[in-house]
PDB file of N, CA and C in Angstrom:
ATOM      1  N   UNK A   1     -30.392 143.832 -94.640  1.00  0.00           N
ATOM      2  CA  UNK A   1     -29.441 143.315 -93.678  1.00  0.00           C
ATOM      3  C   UNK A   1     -28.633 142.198 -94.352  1.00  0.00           C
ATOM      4  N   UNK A   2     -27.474 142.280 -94.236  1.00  0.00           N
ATOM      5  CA  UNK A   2     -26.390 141.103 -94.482  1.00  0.00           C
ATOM      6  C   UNK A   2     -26.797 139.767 -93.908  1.00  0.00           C
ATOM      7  N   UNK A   3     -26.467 139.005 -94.712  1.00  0.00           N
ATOM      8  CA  UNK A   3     -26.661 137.793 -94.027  1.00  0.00           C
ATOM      9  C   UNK A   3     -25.218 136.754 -94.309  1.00  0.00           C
ATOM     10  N   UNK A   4     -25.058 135.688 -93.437  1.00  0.00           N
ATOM     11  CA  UNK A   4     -23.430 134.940 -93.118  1.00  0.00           C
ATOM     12  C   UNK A   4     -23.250 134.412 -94.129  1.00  0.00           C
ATOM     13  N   UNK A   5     -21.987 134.304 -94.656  1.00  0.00           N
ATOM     14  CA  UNK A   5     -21.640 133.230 -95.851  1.00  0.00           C
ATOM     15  C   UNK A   5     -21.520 131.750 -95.397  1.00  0.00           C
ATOM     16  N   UNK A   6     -20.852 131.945 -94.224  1.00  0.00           N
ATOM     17  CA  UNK A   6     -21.072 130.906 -93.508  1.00  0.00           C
ATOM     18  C   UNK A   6     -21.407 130.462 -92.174  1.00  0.00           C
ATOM     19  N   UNK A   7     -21.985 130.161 -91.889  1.00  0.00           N
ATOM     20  CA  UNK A   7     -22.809 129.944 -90.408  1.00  0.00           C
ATOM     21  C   UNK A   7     -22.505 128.836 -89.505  1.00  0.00           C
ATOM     22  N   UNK A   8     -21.460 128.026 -90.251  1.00  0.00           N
ATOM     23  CA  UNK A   8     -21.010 126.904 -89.621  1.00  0.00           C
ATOM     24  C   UNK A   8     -19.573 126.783 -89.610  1.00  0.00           C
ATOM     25  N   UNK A   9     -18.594 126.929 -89.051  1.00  0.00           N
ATOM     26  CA  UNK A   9     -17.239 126.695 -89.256  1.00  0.00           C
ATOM     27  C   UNK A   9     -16.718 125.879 -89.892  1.00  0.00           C
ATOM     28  N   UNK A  10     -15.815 125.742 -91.021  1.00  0.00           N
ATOM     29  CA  UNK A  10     -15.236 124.979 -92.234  1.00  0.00           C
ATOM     30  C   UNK A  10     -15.102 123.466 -91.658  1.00  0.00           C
ATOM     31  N   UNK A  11     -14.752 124.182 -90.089  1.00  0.00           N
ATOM     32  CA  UNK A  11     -14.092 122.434 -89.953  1.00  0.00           C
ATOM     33  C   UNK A  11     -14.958 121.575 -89.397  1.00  0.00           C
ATOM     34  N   UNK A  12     -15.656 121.867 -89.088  1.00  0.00           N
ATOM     35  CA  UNK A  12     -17.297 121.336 -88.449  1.00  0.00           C
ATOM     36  C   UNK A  12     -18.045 120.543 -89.861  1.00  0.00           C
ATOM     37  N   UNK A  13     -17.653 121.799 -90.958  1.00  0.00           N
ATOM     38  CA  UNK A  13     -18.609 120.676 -92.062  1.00  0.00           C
ATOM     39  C   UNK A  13     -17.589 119.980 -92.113  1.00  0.00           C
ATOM     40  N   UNK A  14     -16.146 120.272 -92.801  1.00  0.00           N
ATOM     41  CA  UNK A  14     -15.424 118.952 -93.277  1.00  0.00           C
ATOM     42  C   UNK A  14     -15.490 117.573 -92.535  1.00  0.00           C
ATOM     43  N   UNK A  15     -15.905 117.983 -90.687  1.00  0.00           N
ATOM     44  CA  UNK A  15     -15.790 116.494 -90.391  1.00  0.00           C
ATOM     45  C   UNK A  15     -16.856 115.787 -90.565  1.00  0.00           C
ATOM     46  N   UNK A  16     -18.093 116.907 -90.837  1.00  0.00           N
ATOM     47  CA  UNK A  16     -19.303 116.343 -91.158  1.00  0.00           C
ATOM     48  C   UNK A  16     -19.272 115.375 -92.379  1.00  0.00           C
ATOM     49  N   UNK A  17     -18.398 116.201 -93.281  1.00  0.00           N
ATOM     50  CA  UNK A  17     -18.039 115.152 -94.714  1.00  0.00           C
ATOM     51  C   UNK A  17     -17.629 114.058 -94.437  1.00  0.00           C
ATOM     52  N   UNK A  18     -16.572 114.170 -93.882  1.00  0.00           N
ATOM     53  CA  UNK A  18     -15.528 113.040 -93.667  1.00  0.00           C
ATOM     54  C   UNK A  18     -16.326 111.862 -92.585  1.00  0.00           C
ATOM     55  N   UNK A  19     -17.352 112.345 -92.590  1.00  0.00           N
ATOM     56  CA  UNK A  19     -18.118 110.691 -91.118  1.00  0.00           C
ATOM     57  C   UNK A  19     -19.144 109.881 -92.050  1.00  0.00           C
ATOM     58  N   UNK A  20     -19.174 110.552 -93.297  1.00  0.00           N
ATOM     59  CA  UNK A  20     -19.611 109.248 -94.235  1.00  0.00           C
ATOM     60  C   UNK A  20     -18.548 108.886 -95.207  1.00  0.00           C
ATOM     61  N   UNK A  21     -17.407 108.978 -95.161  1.00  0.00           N
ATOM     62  CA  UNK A  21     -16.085 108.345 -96.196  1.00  0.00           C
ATOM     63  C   UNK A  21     -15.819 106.862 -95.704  1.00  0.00           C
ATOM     64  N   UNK A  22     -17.244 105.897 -94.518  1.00  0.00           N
ATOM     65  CA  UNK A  22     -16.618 104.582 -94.131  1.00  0.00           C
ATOM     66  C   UNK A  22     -17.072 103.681 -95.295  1.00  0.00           C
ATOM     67  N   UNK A  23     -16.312 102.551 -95.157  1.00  0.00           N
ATOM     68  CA  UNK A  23     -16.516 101.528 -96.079  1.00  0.00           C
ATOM     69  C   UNK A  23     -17.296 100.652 -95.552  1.00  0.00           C
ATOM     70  N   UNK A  24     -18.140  99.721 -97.001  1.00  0.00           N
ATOM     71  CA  UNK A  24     -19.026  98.737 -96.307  1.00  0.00           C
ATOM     72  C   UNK A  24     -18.351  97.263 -96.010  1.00  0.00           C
ATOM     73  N   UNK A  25     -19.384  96.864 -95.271  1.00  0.00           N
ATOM     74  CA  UNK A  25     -18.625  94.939 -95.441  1.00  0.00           C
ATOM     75  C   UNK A  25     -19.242  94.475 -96.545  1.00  0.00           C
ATOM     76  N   UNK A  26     -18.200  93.585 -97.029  1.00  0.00           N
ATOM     77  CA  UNK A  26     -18.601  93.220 -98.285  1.00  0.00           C
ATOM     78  C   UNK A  26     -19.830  91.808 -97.926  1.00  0.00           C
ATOM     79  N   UNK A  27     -20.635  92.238 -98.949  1.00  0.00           N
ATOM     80  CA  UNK A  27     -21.482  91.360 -98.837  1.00  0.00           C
ATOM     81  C   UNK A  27     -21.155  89.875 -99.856  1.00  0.00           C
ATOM     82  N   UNK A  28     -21.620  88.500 -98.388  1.00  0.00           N
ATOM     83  CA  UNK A  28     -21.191  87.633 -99.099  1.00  0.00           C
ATOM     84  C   UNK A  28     -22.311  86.608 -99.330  1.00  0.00           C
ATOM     85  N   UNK A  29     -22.433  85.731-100.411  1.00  0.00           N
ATOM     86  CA  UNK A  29     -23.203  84.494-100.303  1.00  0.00           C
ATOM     87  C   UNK A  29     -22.621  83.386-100.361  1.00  0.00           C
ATOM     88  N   UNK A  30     -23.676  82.227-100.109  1.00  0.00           N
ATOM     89  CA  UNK A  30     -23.006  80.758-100.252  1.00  0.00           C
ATOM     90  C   UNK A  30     -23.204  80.575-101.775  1.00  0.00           C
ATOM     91  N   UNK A  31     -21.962  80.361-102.438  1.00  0.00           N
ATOM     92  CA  UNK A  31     -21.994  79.437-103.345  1.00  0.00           C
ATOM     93  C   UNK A  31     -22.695  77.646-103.834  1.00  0.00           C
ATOM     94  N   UNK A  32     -23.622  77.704-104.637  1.00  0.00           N
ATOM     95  CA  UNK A  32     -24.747  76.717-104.382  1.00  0.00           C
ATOM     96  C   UNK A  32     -24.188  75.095-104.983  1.00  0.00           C
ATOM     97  N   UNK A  33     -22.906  75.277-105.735  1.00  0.00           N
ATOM     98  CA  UNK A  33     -22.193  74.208-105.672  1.00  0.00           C
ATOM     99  C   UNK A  33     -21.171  73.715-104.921  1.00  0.00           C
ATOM    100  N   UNK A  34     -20.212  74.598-104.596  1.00  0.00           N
ATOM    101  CA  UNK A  34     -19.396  74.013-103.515  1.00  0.00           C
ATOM    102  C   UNK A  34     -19.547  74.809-102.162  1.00  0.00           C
ATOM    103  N   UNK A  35     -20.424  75.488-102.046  1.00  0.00           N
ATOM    104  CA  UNK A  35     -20.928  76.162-100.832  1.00  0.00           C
ATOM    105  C   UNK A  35     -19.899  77.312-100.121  1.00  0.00           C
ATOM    106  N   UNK A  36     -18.773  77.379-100.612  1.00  0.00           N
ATOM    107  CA  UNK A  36     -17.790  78.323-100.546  1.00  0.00           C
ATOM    108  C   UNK A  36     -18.610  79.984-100.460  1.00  0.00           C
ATOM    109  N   UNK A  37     -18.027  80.933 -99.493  1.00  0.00           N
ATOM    110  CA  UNK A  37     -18.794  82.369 -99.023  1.00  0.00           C
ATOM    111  C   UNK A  37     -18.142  83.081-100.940  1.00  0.00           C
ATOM    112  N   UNK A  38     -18.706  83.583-101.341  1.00  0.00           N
ATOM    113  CA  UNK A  38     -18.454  84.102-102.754  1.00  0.00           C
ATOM    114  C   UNK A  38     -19.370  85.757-102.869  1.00  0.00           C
ATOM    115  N   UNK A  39     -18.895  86.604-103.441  1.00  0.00           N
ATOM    116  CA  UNK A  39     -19.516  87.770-103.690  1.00  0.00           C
ATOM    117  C   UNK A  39     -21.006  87.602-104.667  1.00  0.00           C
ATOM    118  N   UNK A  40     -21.661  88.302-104.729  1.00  0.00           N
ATOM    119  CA  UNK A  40     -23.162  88.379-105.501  1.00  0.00           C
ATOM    120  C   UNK A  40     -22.972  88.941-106.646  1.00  0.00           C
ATOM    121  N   UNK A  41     -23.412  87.930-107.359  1.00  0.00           N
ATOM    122  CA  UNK A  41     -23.406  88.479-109.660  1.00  0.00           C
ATOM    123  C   UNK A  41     -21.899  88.036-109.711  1.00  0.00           C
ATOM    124  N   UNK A  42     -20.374  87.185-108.449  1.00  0.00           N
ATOM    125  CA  UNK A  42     -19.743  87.228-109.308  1.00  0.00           C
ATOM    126  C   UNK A  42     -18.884  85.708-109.295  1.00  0.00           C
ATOM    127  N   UNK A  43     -18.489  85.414-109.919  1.00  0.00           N
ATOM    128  CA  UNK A  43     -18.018  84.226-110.589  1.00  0.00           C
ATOM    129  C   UNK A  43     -17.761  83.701-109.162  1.00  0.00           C
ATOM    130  N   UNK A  44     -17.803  82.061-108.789  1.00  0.00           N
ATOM    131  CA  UNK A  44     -16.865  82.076-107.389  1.00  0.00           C
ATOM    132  C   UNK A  44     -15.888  81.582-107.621  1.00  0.00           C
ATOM    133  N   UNK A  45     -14.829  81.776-106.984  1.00  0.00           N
ATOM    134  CA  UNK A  45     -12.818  81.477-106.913  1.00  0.00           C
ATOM    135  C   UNK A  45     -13.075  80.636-106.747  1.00  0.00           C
ATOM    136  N   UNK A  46     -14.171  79.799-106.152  1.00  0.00           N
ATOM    137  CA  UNK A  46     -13.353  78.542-105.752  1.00  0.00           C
ATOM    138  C   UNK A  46     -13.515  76.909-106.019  1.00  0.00           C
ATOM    139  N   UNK A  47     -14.797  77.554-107.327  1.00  0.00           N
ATOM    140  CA  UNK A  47     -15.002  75.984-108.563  1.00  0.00           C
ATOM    141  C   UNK A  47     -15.201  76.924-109.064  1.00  0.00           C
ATOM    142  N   UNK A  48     -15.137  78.432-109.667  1.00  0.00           N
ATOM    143  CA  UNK A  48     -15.368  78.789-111.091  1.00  0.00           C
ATOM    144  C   UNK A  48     -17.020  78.574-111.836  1.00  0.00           C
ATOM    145  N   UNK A  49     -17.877  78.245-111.244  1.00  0.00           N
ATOM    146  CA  UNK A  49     -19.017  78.493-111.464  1.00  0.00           C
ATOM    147  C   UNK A  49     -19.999  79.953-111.495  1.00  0.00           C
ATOM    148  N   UNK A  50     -20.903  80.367-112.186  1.00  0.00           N
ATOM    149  CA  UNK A  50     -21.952  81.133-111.835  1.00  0.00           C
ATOM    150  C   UNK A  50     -23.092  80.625-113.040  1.00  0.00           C
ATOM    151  N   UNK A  51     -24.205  81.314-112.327  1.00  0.00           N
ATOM    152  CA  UNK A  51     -25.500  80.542-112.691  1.00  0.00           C
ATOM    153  C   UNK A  51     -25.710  79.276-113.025  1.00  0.00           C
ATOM    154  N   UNK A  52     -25.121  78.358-112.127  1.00  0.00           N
ATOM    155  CA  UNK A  52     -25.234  76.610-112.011  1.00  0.00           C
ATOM    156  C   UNK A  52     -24.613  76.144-113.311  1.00  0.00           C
ATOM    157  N   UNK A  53     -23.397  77.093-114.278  1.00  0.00           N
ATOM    158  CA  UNK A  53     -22.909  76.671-115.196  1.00  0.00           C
ATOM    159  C   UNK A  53     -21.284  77.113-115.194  1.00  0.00           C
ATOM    160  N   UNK A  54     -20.350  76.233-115.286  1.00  0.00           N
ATOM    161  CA  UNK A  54     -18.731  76.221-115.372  1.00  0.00           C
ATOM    162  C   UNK A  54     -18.887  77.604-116.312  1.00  0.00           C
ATOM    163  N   UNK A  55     -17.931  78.755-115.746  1.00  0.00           N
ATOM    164  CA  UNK A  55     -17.652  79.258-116.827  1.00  0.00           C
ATOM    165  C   UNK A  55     -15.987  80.038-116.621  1.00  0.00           C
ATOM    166  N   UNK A  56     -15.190  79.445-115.617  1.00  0.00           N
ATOM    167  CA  UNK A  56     -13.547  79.987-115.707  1.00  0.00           C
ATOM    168  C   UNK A  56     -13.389  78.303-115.588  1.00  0.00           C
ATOM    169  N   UNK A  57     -11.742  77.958-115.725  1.00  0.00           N
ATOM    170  CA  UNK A  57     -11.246  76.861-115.439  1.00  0.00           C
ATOM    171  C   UNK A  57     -10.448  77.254-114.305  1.00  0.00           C
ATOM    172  N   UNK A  58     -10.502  76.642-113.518  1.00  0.00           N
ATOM    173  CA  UNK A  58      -9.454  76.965-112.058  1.00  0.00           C
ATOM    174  C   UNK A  58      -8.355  75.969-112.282  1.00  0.00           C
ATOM    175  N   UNK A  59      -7.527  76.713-112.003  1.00  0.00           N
ATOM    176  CA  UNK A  59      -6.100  76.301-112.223  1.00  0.00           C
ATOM    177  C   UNK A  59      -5.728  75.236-110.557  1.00  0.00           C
ATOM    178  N   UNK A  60      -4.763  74.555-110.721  1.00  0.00           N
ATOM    179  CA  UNK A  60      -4.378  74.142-109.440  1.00  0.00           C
ATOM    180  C   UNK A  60      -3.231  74.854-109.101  1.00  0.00           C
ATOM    181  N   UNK A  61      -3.421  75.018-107.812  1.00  0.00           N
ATOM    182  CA  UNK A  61      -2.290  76.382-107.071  1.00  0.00           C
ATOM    183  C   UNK A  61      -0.893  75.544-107.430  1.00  0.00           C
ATOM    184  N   UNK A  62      -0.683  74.667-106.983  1.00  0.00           N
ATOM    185  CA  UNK A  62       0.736  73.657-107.305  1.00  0.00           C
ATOM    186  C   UNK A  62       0.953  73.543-108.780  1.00  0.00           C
ATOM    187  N   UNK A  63       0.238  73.740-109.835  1.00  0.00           N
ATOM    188  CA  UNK A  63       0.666  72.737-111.732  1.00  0.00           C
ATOM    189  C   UNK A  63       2.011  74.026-111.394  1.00  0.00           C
ATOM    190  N   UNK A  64       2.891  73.337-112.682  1.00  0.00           N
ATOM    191  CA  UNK A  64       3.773  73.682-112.708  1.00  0.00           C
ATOM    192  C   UNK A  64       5.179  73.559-111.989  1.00  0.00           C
ATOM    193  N   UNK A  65       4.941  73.148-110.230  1.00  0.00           N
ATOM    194  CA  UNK A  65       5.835  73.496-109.510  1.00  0.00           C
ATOM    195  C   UNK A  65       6.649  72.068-109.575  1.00  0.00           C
ATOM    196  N   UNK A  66       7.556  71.774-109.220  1.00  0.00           N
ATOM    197  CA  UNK A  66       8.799  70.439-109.082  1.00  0.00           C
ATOM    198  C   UNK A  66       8.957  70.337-107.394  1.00  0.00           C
ATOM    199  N   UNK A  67       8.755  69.375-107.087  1.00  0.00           N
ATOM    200  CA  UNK A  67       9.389  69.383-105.593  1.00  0.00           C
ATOM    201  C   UNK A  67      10.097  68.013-105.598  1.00  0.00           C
ATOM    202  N   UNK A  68      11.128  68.206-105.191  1.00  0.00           N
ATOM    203  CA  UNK A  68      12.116  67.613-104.974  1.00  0.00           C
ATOM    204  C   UNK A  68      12.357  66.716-103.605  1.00  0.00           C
TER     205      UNK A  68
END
């Protein structure tokens, strides 16, 4: 006896696919020097620290600018 190639209608799986394509929230921590919310393993924006040691220089948003 034959049996179905498919037993479920195409579009039934595709939406089945498509209901795990959501995105996560990004997970955040406190930064342990300036306590700023910062991502995990990565540098934080906002003193440039990771593992309790300087390692970017943060720029100031204003160097450069002239105000008049």
């Amino acid at each position: 006896m034959a049996n179905l190639k498919w037993k479920t209608p195409r579009s039934k799986t595709r939406s089945r696919r498509a209901a795990n394509w959501k995105l996560n929230a990004v997970t955040t921590v406190e930064c342990p020097q300036c306590h700023a919310p910062k991502r995990p393993h990565f540098v934080c924006a906002n003193c440039g620290t990771y593992a309790g040691r300087q390692v970017v220089e943060i720029k100031d948003k204003h160097a450069g600018h002239e105000h008049a």
